[in-house]
Protein backbone atom coordinates (compact mmCIF):
# COMPACT_ATOMS: atom_id res chain seq x y z
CA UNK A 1 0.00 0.00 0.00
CA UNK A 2 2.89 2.36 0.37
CA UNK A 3 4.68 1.82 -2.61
CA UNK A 4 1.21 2.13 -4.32
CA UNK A 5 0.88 5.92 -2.36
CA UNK A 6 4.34 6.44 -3.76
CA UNK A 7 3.85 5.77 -7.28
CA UNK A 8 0.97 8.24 -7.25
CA UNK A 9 2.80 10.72 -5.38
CA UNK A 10 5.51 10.51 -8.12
CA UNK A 11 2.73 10.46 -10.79
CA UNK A 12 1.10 13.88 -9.48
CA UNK A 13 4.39 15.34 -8.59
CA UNK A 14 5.55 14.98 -12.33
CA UNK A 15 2.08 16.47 -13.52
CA UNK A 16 2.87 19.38 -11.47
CA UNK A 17 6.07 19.95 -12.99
CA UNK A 18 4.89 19.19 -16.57
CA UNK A 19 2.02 21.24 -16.63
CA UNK A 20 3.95 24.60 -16.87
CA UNK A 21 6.10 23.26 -19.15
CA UNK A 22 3.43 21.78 -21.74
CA UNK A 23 1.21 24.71 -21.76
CA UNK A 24 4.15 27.61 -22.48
CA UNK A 25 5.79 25.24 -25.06
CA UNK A 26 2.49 23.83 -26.68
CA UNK A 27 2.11 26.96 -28.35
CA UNK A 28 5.14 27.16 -29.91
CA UNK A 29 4.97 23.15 -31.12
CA UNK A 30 8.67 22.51 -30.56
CA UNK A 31 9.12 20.51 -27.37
CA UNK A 32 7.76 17.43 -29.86
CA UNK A 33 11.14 17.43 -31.51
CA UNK A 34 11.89 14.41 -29.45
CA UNK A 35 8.90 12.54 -31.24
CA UNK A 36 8.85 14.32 -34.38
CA UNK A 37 11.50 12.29 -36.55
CA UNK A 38 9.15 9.78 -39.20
CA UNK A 39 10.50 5.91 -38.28
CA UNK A 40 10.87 5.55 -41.97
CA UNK A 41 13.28 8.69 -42.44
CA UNK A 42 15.24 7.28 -39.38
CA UNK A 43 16.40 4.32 -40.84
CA UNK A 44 19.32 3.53 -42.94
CA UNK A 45 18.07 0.79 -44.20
CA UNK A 46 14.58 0.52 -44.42
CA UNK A 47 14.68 -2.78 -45.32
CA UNK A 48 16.11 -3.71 -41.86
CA UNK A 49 12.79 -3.68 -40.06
CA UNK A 50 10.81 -5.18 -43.00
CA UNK A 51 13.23 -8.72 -42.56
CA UNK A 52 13.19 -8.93 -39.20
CA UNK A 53 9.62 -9.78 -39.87
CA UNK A 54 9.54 -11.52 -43.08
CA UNK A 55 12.73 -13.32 -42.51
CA UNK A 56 11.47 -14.89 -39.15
CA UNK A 57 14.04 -12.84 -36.99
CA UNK A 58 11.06 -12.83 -34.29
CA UNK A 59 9.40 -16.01 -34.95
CA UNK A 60 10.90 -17.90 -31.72
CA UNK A 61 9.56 -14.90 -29.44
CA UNK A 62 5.71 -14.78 -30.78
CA UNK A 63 6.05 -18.87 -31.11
CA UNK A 64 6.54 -18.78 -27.16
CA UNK A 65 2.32 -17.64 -26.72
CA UNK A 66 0.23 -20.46 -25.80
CA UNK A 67 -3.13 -20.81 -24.80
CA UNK A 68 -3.27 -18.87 -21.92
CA UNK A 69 -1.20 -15.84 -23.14
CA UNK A 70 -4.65 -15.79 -25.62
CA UNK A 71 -7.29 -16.49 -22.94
CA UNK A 72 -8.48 -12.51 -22.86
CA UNK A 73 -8.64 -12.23 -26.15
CA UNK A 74 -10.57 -14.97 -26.75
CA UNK A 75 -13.13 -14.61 -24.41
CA UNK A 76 -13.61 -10.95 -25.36
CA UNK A 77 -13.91 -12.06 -28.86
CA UNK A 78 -16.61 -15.15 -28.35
CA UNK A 79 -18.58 -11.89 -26.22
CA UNK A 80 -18.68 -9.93 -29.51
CA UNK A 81 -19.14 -12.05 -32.48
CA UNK A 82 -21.77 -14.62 -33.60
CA UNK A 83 -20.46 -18.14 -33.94
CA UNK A 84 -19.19 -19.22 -37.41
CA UNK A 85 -18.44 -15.43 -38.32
CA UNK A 86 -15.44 -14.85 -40.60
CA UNK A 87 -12.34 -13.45 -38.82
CA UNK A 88 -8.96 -11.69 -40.30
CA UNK A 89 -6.68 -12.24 -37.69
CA UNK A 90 -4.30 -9.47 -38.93
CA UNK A 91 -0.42 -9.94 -37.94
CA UNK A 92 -1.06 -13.59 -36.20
CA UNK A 93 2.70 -14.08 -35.59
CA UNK A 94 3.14 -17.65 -35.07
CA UNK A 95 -0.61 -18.42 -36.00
CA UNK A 96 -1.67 -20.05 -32.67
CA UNK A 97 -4.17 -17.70 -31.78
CA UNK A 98 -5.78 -18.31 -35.25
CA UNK A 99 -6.34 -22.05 -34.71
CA UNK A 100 -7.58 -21.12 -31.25
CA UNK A 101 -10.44 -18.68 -33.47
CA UNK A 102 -11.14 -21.46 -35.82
CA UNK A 103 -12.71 -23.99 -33.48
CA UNK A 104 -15.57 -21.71 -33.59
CA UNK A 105 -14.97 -19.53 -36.30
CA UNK A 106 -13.41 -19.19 -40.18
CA UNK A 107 -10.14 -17.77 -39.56
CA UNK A 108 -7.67 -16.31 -41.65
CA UNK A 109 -4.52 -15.69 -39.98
CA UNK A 110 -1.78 -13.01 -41.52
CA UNK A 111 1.52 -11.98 -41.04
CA UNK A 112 4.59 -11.30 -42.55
CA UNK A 113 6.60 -13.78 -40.61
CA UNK A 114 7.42 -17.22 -42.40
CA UNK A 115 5.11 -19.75 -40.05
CA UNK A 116 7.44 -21.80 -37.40
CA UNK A 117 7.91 -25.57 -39.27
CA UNK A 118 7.82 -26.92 -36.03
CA UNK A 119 4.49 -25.04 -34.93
CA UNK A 120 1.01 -26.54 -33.83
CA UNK A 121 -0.86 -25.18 -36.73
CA UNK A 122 -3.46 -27.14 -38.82
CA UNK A 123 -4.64 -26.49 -41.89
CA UNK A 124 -8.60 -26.57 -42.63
CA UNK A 125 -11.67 -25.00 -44.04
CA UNK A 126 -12.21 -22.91 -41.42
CA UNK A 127 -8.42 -22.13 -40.58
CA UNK A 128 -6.04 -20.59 -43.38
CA UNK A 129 -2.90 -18.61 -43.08
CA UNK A 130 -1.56 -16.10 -45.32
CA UNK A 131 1.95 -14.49 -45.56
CA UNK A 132 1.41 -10.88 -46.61
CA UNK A 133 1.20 -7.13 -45.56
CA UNK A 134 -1.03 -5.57 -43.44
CA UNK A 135 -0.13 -2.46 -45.54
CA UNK A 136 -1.46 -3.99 -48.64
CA UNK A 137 -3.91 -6.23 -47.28
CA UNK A 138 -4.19 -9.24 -50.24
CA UNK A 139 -8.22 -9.99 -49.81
CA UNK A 140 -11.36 -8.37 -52.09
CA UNK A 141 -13.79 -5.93 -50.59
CA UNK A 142 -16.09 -6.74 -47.87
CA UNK A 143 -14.48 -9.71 -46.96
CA UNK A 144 -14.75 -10.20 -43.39
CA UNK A 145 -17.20 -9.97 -40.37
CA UNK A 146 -14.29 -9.05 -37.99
CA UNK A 147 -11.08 -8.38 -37.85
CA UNK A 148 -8.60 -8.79 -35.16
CA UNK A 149 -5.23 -6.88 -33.84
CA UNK A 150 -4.26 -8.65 -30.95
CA UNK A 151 -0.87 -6.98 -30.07
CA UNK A 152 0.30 -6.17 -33.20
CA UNK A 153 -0.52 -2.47 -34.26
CA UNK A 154 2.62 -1.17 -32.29
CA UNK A 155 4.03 -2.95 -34.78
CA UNK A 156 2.48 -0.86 -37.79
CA UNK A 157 4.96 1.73 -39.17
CA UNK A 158 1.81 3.38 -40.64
CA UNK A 159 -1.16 2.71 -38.67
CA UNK A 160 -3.27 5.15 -40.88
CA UNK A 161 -2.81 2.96 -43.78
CA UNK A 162 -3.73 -0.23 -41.74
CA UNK A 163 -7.26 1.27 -40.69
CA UNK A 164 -8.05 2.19 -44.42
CA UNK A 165 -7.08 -1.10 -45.40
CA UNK A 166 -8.97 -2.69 -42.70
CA UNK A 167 -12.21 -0.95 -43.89
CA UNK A 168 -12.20 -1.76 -46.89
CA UNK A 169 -11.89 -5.74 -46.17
CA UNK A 170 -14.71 -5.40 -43.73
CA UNK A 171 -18.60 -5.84 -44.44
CA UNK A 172 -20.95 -3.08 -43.62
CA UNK A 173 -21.61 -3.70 -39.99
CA UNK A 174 -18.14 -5.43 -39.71
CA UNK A 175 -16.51 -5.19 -36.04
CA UNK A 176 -12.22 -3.96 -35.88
CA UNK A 177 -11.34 -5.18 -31.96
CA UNK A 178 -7.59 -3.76 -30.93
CA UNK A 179 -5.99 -4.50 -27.94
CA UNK A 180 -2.87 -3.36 -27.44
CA UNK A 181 -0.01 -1.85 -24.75
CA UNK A 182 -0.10 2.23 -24.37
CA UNK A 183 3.35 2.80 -24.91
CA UNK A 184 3.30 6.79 -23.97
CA UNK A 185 2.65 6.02 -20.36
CA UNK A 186 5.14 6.96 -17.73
CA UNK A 187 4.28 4.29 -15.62
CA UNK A 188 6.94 1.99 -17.95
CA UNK A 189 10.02 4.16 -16.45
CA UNK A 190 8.50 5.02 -13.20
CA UNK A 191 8.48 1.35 -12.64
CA UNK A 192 12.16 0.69 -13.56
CA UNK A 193 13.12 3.74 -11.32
CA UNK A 194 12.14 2.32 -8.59
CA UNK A 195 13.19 -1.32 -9.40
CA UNK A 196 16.69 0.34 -9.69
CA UNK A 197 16.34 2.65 -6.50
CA UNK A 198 16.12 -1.29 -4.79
CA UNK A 199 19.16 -2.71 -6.50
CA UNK A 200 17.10 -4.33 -9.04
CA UNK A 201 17.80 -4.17 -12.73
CA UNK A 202 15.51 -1.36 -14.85
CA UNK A 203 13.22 -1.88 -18.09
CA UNK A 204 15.68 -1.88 -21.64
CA UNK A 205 14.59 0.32 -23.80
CA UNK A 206 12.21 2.21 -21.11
CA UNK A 207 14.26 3.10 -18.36
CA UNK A 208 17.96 1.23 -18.19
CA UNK A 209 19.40 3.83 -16.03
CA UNK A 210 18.37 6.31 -13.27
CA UNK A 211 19.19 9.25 -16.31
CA UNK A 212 16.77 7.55 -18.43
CA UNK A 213 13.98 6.94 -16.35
CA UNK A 214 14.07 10.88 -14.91
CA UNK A 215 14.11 11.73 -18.58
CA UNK A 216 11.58 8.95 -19.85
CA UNK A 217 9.24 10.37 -17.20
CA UNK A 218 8.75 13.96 -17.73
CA UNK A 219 9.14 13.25 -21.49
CA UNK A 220 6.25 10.38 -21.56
CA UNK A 221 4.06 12.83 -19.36
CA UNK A 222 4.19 16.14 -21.66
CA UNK A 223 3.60 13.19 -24.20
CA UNK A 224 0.67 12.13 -22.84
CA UNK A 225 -0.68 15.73 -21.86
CA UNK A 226 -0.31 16.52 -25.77
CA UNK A 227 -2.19 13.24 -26.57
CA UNK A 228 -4.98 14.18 -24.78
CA UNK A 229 -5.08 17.89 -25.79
CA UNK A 230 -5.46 16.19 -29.30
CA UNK A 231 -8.39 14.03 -28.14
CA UNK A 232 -10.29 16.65 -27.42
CA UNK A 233 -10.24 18.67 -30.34
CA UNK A 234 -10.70 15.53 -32.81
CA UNK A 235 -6.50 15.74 -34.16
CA UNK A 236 -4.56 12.77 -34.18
CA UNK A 237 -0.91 12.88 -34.64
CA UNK A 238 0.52 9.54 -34.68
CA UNK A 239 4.54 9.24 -33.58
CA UNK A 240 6.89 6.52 -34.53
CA UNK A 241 9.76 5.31 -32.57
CA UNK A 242 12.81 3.81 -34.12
CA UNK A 243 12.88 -0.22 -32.91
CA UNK A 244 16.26 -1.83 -31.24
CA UNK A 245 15.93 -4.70 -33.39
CA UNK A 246 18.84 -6.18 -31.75
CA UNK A 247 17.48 -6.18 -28.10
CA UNK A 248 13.93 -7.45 -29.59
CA UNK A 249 15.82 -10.53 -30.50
CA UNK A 250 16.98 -11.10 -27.00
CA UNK A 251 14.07 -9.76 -24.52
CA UNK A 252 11.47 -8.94 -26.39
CA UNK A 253 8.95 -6.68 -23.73
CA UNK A 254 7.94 -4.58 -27.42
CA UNK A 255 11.65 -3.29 -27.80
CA UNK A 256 11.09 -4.11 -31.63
CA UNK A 257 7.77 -1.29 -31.41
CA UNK A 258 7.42 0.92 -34.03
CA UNK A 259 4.63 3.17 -33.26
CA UNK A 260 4.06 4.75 -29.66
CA UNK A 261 0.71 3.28 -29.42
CA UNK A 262 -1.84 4.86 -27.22
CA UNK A 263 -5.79 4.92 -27.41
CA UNK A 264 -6.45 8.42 -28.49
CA UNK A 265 -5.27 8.45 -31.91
CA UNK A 266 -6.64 5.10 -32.68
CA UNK A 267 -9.97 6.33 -31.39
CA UNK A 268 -10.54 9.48 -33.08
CA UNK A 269 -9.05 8.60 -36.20
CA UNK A 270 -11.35 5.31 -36.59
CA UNK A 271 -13.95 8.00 -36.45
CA UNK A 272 -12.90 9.45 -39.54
CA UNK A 273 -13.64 6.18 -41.52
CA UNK A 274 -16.79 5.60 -40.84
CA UNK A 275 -16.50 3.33 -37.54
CA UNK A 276 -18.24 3.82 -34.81
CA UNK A 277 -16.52 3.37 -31.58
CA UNK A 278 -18.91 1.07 -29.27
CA UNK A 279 -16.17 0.17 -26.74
CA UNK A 280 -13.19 1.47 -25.52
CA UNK A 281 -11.17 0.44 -22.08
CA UNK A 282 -7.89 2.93 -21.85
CA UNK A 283 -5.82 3.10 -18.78
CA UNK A 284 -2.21 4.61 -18.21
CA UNK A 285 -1.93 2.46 -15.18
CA UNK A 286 -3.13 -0.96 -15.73
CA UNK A 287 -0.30 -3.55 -16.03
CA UNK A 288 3.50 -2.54 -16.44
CA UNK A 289 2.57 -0.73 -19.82
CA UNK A 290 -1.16 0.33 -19.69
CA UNK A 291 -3.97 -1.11 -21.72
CA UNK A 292 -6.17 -0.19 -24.96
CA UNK A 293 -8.62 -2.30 -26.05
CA UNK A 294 -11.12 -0.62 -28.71
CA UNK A 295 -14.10 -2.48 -30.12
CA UNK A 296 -16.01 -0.76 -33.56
CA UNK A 297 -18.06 -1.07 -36.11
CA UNK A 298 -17.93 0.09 -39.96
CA UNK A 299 -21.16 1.91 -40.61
CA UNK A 300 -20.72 2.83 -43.91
């Protein structure tokens, strides 16, 4: 209970601090310099990110989720959609979440990884598995009752282009469910702060050293204040991150994320192609990373 009243004491002392800062810089749009670099125009080699997919690079990682890692998803899922409905299970890594689906559903499962050799999947009528693009999605129009993004749009180096794709695949009515981490919470450094204050070893990537996790902090918070600034005034302004590729190999924990993914953009911008938005569940503070889960319908 006490190192719950200090986390929030942290939390609010940080928004103190921010606040001042945010509102005389907002108006001048330059403290985003940090976040304003494309991913794309930060890498040398394009190409680099695109194979660690498509060449398998991560396929031992996602290969690692079994049943239970799925059990959320799953149940959220059979809560939603009728029985027998036809799913696009959009970046499926190793595919075990689509054979899950298919006992009760038509799957198709997609991703640019080559499918483990040694993996549990089984091909049927109502299970099939596609190695493709989400960018470039490779299905005709109206094509799906659902489709799912378990974990995967932080993944996305253009999550615009994803969503358009996405509605055109999906019937009228069709339902898009996302769950995924909210990366621009400072809860992520927080955490390692105080795992290092105890002698413990921080979060790569988030906060490896006491520096970082000061920095990570304040930065993440003026991140989040300009986040939901934009939220209220209908903007989006999605922000891409440039993925350690090598650490993703090692640890994983979303060190391979492109996009800072966090519910606002996702929301309002869904609302600019014709979905309606009948459930969202945000939080900065659930978990080590935060949560989004969004559930919507194409109305048009």
């Amino acid at each position: 209970m006490n190192t719950f009243i200090l986390y929030l004491s942290f939390i609010f002392l940080s928004l103190l601090i921010s606040l001042p800062i945010f509102l005389s810089s907002y108006k001048i749009q330059t403290w985003m310099n940090y976040y304003k670099n494309n991913v794309m125009s930060l890498f040398k080699n394009k190409e680099e990110v695109l194979n660690f997919y498509a060449k398998g690079d991560c396929v031992d990682l996602v290969n690692q989720h079994d049943e239970s890692y799925f059990k959320d998803i799953i149940k959220l899922i059979s809560q939603t959609l009728q029985p027998n409905s036809k799913l696009l299970d959009l970046g499926c890594g190793s595919g075990n979440l689509t054979y899950l689906l298919s006992k009760n559903y038509n799957v198709v499962g997609l991703d640019l990884n080559p499918f483990p050799k040694d993996s549990k999947l089984k091909l049927s009528e109502r299970c099939q598995y596609v190695r493709g693009d989400a960018l470039n999605l490779p299905f005709k129009e109206n094509s799906f009752d659902a489709v799912i993004m378990y974990n995967v749009i932080e993944h996305i180096e253009d999550v615009k282009k994803v969503f358009v794709e996405c509605q055109q695949v999906l019937k009228v009515n069709g339902i898009v469910i996302i769950i995924s981490p909210c990366l621009i919470t400072p809860i992520i450094p927080l955490i390692a702060l105080f795992r290092l204050l105890r002698g413990r070893e921080g979060i790569p990537v988030w906060g490896e050293s006491l520096k970082m996790c000061i920095i990570n902090i304040f930065r993440f918070t003026l991140f989040l204040y300009h986040k939901i600034v934009l939220y209220w005034i209908g903007k989006t302004d999605f922000r891409y991150r440039l993925p350690d590729l090598r650490k993703a190999k090692e640890i994983g924990g979303d060190t391979d994320a492109i996009y800072w993914a966090n519910p606002f953009d996702i929301i309002v911008f869904l609302r600019t192609q014709n979905f309606d938005v009948i459930e969202k569940k945000t939080s900065i503070l659930q978990g080590l990373k935060g949560t989004t889960r969004i559930i919507a319908k194409r109305v048009i």
